[in-house]
C-alpha atoms as a PDB file:
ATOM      1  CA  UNK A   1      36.785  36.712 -30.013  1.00  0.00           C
ATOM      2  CA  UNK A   2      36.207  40.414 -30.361  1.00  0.00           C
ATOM      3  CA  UNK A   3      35.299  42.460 -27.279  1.00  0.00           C
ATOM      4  CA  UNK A   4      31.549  42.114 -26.668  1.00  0.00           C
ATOM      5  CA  UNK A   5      28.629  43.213 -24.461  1.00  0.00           C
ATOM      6  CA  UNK A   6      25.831  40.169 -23.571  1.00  0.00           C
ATOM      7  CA  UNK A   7      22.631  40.599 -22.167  1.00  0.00           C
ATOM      8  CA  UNK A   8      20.041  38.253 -21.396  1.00  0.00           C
ATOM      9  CA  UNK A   9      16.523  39.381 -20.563  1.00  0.00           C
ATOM     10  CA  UNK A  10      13.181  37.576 -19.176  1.00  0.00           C
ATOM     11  CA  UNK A  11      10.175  39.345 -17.893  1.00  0.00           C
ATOM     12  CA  UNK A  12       7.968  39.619 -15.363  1.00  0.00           C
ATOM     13  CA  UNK A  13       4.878  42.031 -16.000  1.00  0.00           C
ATOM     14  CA  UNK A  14       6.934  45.342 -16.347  1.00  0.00           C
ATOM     15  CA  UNK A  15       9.907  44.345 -14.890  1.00  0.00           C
ATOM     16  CA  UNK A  16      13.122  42.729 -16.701  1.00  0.00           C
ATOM     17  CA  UNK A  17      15.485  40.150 -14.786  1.00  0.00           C
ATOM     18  CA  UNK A  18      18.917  40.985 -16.637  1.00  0.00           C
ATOM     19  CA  UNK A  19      21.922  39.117 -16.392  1.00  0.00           C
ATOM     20  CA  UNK A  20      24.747  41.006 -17.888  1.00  0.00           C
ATOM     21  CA  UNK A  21      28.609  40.388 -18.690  1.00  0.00           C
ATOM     22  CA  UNK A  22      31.490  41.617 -20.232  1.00  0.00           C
ATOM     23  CA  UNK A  23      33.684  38.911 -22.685  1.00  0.00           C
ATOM     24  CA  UNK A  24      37.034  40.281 -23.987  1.00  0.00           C
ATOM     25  CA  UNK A  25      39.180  37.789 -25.726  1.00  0.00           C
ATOM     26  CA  UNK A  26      38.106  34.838 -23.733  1.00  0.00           C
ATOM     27  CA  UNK A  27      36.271  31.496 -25.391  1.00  0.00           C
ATOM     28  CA  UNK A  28      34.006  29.063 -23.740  1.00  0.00           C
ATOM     29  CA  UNK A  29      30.537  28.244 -22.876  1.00  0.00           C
ATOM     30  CA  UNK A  30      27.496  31.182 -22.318  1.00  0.00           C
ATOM     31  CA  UNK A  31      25.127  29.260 -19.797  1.00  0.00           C
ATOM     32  CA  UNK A  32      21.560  28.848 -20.618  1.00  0.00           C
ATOM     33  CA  UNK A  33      19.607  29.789 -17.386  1.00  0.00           C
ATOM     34  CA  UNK A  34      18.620  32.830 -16.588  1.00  0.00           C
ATOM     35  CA  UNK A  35      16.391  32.364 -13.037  1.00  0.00           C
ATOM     36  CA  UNK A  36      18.164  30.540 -10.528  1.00  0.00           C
ATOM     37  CA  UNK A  37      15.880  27.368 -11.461  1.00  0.00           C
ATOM     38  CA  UNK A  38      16.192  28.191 -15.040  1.00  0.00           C
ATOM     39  CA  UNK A  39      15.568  28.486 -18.191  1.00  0.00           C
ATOM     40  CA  UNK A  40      17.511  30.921 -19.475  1.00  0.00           C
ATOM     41  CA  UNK A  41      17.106  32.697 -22.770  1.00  0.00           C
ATOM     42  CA  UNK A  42      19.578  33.005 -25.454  1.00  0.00           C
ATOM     43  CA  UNK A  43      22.784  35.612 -25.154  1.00  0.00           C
ATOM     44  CA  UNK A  44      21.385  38.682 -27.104  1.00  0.00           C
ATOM     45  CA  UNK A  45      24.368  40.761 -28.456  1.00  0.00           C
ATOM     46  CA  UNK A  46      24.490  44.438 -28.323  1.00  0.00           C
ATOM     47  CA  UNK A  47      26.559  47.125 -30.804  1.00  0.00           C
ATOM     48  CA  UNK A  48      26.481  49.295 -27.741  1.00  0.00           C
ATOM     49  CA  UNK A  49      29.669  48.424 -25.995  1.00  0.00           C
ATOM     50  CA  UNK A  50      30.690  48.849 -21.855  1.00  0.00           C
ATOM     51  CA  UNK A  51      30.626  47.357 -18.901  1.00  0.00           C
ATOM     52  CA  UNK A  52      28.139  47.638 -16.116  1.00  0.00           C
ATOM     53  CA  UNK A  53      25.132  48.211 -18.730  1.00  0.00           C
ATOM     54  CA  UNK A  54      22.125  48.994 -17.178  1.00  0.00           C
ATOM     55  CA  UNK A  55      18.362  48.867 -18.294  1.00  0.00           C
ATOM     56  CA  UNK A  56      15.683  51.853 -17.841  1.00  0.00           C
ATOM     57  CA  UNK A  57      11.984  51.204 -19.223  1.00  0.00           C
ATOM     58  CA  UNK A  58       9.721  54.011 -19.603  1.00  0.00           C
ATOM     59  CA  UNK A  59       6.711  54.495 -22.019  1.00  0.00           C
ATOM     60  CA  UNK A  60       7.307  51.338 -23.841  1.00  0.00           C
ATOM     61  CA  UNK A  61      11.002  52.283 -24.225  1.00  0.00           C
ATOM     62  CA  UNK A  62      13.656  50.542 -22.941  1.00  0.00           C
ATOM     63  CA  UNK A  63      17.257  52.333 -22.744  1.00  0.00           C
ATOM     64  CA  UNK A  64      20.247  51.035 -22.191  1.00  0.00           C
ATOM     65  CA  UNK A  65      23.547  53.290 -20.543  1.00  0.00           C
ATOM     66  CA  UNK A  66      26.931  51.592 -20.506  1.00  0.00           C
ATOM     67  CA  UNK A  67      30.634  52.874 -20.583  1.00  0.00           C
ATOM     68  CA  UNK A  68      31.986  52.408 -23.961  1.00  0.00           C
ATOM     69  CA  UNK A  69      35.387  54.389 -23.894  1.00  0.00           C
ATOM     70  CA  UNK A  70      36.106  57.225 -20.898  1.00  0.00           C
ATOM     71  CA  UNK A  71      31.987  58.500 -20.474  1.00  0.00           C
ATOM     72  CA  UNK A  72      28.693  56.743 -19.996  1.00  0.00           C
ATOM     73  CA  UNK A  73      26.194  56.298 -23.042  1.00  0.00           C
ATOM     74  CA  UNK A  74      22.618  55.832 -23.618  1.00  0.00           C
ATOM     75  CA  UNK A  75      20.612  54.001 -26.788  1.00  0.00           C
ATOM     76  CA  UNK A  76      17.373  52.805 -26.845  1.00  0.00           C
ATOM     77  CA  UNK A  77      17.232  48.905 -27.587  1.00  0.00           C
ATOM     78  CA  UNK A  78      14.774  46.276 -28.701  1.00  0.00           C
ATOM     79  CA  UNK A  79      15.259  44.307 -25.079  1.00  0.00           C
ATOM     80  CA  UNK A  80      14.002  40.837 -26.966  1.00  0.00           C
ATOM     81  CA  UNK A  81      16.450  40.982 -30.185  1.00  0.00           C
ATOM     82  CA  UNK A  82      19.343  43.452 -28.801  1.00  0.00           C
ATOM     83  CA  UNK A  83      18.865  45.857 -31.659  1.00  0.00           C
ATOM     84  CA  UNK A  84      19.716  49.263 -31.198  1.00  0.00           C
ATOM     85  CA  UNK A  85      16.771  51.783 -32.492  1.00  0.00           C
ATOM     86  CA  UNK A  86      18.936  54.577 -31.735  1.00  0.00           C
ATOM     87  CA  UNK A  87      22.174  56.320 -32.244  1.00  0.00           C
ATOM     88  CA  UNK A  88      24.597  56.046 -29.075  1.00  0.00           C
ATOM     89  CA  UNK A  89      24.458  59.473 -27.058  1.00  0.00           C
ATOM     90  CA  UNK A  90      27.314  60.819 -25.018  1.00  0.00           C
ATOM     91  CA  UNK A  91      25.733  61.434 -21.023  1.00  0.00           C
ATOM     92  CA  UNK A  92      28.307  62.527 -19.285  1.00  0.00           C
ATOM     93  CA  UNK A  93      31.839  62.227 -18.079  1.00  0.00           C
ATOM     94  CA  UNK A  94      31.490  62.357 -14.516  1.00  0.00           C
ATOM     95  CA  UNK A  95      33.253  65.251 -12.763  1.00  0.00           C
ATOM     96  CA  UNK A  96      36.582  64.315 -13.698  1.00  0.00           C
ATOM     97  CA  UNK A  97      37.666  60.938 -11.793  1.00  0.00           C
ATOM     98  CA  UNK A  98      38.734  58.669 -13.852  1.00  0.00           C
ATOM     99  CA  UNK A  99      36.724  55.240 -15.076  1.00  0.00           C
ATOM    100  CA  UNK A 100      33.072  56.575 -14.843  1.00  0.00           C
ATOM    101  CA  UNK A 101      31.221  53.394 -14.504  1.00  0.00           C
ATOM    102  CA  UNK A 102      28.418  51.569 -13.172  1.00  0.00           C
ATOM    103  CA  UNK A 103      25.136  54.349 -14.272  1.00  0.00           C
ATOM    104  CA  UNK A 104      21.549  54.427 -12.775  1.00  0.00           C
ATOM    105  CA  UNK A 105      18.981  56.277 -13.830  1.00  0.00           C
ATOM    106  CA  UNK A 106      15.998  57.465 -11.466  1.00  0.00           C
ATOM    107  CA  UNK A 107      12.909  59.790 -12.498  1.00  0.00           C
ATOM    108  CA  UNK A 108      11.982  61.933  -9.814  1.00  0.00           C
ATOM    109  CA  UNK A 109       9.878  65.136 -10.010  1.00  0.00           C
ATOM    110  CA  UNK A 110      10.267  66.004 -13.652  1.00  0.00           C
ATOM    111  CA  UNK A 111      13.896  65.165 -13.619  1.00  0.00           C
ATOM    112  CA  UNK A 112      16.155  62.444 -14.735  1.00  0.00           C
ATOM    113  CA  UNK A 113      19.210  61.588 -12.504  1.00  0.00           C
ATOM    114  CA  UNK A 114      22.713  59.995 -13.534  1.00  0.00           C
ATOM    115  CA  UNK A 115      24.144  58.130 -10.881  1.00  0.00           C
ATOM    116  CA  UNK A 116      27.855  56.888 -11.778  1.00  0.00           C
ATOM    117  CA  UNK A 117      30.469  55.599 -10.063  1.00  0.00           C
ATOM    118  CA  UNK A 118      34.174  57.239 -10.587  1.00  0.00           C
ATOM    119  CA  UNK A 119      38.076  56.829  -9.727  1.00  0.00           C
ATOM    120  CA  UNK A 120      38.685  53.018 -10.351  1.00  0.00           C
ATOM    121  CA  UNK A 121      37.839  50.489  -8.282  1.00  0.00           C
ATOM    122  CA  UNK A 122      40.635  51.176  -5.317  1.00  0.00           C
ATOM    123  CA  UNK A 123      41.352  54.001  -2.583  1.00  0.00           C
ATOM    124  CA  UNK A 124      39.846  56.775  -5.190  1.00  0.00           C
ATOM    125  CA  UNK A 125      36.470  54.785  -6.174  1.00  0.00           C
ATOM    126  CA  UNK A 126      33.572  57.902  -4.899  1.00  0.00           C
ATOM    127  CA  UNK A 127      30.075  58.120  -6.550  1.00  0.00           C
ATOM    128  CA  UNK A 128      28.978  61.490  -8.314  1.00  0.00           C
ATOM    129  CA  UNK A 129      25.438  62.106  -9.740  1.00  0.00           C
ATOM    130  CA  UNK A 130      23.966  64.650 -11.994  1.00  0.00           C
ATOM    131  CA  UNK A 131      20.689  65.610 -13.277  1.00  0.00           C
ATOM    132  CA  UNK A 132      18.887  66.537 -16.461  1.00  0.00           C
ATOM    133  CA  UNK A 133      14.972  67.330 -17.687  1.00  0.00           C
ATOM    134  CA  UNK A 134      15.664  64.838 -20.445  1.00  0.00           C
ATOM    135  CA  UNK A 135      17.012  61.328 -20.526  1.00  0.00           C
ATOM    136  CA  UNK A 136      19.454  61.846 -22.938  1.00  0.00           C
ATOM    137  CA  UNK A 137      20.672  65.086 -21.586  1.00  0.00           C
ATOM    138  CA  UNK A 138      22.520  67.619 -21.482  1.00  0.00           C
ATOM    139  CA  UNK A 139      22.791  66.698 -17.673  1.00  0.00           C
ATOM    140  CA  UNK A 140      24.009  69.344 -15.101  1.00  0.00           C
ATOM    141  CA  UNK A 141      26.711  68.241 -12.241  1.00  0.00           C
ATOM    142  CA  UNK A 142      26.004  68.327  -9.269  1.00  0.00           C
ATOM    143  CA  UNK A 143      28.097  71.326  -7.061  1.00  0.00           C
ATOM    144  CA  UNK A 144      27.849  69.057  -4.376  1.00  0.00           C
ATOM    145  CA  UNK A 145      30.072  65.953  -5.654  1.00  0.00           C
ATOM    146  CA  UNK A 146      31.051  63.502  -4.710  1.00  0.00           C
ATOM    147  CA  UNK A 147      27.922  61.906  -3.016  1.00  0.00           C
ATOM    148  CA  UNK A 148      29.652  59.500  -1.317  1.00  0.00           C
ATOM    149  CA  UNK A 149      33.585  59.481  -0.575  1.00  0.00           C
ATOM    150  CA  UNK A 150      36.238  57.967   2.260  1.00  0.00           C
ATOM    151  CA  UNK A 151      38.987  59.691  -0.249  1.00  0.00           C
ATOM    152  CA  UNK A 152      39.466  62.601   1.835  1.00  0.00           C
ATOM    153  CA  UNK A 153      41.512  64.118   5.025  1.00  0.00           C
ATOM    154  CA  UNK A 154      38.184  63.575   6.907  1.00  0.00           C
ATOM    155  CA  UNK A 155      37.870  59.914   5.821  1.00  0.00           C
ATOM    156  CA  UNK A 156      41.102  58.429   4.684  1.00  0.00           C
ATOM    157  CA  UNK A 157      41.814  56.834   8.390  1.00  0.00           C
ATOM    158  CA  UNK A 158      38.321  55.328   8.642  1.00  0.00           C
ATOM    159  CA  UNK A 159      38.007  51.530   8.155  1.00  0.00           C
ATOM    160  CA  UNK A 160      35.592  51.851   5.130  1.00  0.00           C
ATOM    161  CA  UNK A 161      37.350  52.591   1.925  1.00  0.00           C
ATOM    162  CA  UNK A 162      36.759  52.557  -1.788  1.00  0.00           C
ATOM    163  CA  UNK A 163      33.020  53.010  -1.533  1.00  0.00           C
ATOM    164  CA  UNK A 164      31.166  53.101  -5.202  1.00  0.00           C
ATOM    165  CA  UNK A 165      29.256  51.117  -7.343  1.00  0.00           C
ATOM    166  CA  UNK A 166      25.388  52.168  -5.533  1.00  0.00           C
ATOM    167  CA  UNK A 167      22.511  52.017  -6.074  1.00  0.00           C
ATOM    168  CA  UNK A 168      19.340  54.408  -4.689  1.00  0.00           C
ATOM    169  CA  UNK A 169      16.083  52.576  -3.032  1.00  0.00           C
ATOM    170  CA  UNK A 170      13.692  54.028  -1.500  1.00  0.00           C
ATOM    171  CA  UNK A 171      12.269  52.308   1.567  1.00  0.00           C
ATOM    172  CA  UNK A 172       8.136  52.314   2.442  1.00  0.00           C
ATOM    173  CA  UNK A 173       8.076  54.978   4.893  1.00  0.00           C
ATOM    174  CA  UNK A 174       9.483  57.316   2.360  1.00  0.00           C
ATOM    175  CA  UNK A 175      12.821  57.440   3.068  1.00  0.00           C
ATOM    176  CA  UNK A 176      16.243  56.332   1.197  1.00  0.00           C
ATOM    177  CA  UNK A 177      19.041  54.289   1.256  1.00  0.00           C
ATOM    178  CA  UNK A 178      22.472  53.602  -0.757  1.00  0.00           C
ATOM    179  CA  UNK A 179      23.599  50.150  -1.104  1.00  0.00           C
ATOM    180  CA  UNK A 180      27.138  50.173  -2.402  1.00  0.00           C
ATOM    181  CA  UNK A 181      30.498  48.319  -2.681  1.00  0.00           C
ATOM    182  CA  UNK A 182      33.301  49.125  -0.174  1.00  0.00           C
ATOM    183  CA  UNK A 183      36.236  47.697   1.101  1.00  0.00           C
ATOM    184  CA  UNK A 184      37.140  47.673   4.815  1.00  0.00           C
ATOM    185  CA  UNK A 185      40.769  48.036   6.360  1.00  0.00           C
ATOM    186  CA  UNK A 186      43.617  48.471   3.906  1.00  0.00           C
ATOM    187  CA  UNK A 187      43.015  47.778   0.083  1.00  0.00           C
ATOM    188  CA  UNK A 188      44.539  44.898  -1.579  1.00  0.00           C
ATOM    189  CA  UNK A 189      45.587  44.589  -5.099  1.00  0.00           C
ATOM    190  CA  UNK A 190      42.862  41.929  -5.725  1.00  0.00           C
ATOM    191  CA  UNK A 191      40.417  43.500  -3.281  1.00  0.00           C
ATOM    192  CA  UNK A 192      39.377  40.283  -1.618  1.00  0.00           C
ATOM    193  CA  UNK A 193      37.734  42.536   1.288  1.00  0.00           C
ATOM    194  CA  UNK A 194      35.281  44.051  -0.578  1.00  0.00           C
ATOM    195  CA  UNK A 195      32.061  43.878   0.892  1.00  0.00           C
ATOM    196  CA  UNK A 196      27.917  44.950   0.012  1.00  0.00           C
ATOM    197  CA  UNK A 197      26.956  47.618   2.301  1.00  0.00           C
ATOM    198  CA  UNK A 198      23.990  50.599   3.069  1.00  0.00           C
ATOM    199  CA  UNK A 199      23.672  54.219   4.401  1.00  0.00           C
ATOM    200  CA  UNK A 200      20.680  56.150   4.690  1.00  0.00           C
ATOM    201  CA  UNK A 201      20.713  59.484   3.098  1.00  0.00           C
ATOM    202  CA  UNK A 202      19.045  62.492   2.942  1.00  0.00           C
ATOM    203  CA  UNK A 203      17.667  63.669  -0.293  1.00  0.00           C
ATOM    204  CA  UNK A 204      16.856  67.213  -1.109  1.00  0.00           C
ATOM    205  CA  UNK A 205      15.718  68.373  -4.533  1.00  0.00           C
ATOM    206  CA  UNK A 206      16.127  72.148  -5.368  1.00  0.00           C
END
């Protein structure tokens, strides 16, 4: 089976439940429930290729931003048939770790913000974020990168490690948080000690 990208999609009002995976070169059943008590819809294929797709609505638009090849991507989609409405756009590249992965986009006083994840999933994995007036760029790096790092002299003998793969929320008093994925004590090849954690953080727009 050729290397594919599946999304399935229900909604809710405005909002989209996703469930997303990545098949390459395996065979076998795609299940048919999509909330936890079902149903679920019907795979919808994508040309857009990459793992860790993600969805972003906005004025009856919905965009999605993968990772075909070394750099994230955005098209704009048809969520209910999977076809693409747009040519595939080149985001960014990250600030030069290697695997950019894992995007979010937020809106946030006129500006659009690219959050990736970068360096492989291991000692190296940091998060880097950058920002643009447009959703489909050109996007500006941040000077301040990485976000969020243990891959340092300051942090390589602390217990978390490998921290990436997050996520911004805001919380109802205003202020916001990171979820992310991390790894604590020494990394194993098959990274069994990964774990879901959160840090607050302090947000400043200039």
């Amino acid at each position: 089976m050729p290397e594919k990208t599946v999304l399935l999609t229900e909604y809710f009002g405005h909002k989209c439940l996703e469930l997303r995976a990545q098949l390459c070169n395996v065979s076998g059943n795609i299940p048919r429930r999509l909330k936890p008590c079902g149903p679920w819809s019907e795979p919808v294929w994508l040309k857009q290729q990459g793992i860790d797709p993600l969805l972003y609505f906005e004025n009856g638009k919905c965009y999605m931003v993968s990772n075909p090849g070394d750099a994230i991507w955005l098209c704009e989609i048809n969520p209910k048939t999977g076809e693409q409405l747009s040519a595939s756009k080149k985001l960014w590249q990250g600030d030069g770790g290697r695997y950019p992965e894992c995007p979010h986009i937020y809106k946030k006083d006129g500006y659009y913000y690219l959050l990736i994840s970068e360096g492989g999933t291991e000692l190296a994995h940091h998060l880097t974020i950058a920002r643009s007036r447009n959703i489909d760029g050109p996007y500006e790096s941040n000077p301040k990168n990485p976000i969020l790092t243990n891959c340092s002299r300051l942090g390589q003998s602390l217990q978390i490690q490998g921290t990436g793969h997050g996520d911004l929320v805001q919380a109802p008093d205003g202020s916001w948080w990171m979820v992310f994925l991390a790894t604590i004590g020494a990394m194993t090849r098959w990274l069994w000690k990964r774990r879901s954690m959160y840090a607050m953080c302090a947000l400043r727009i200039r």
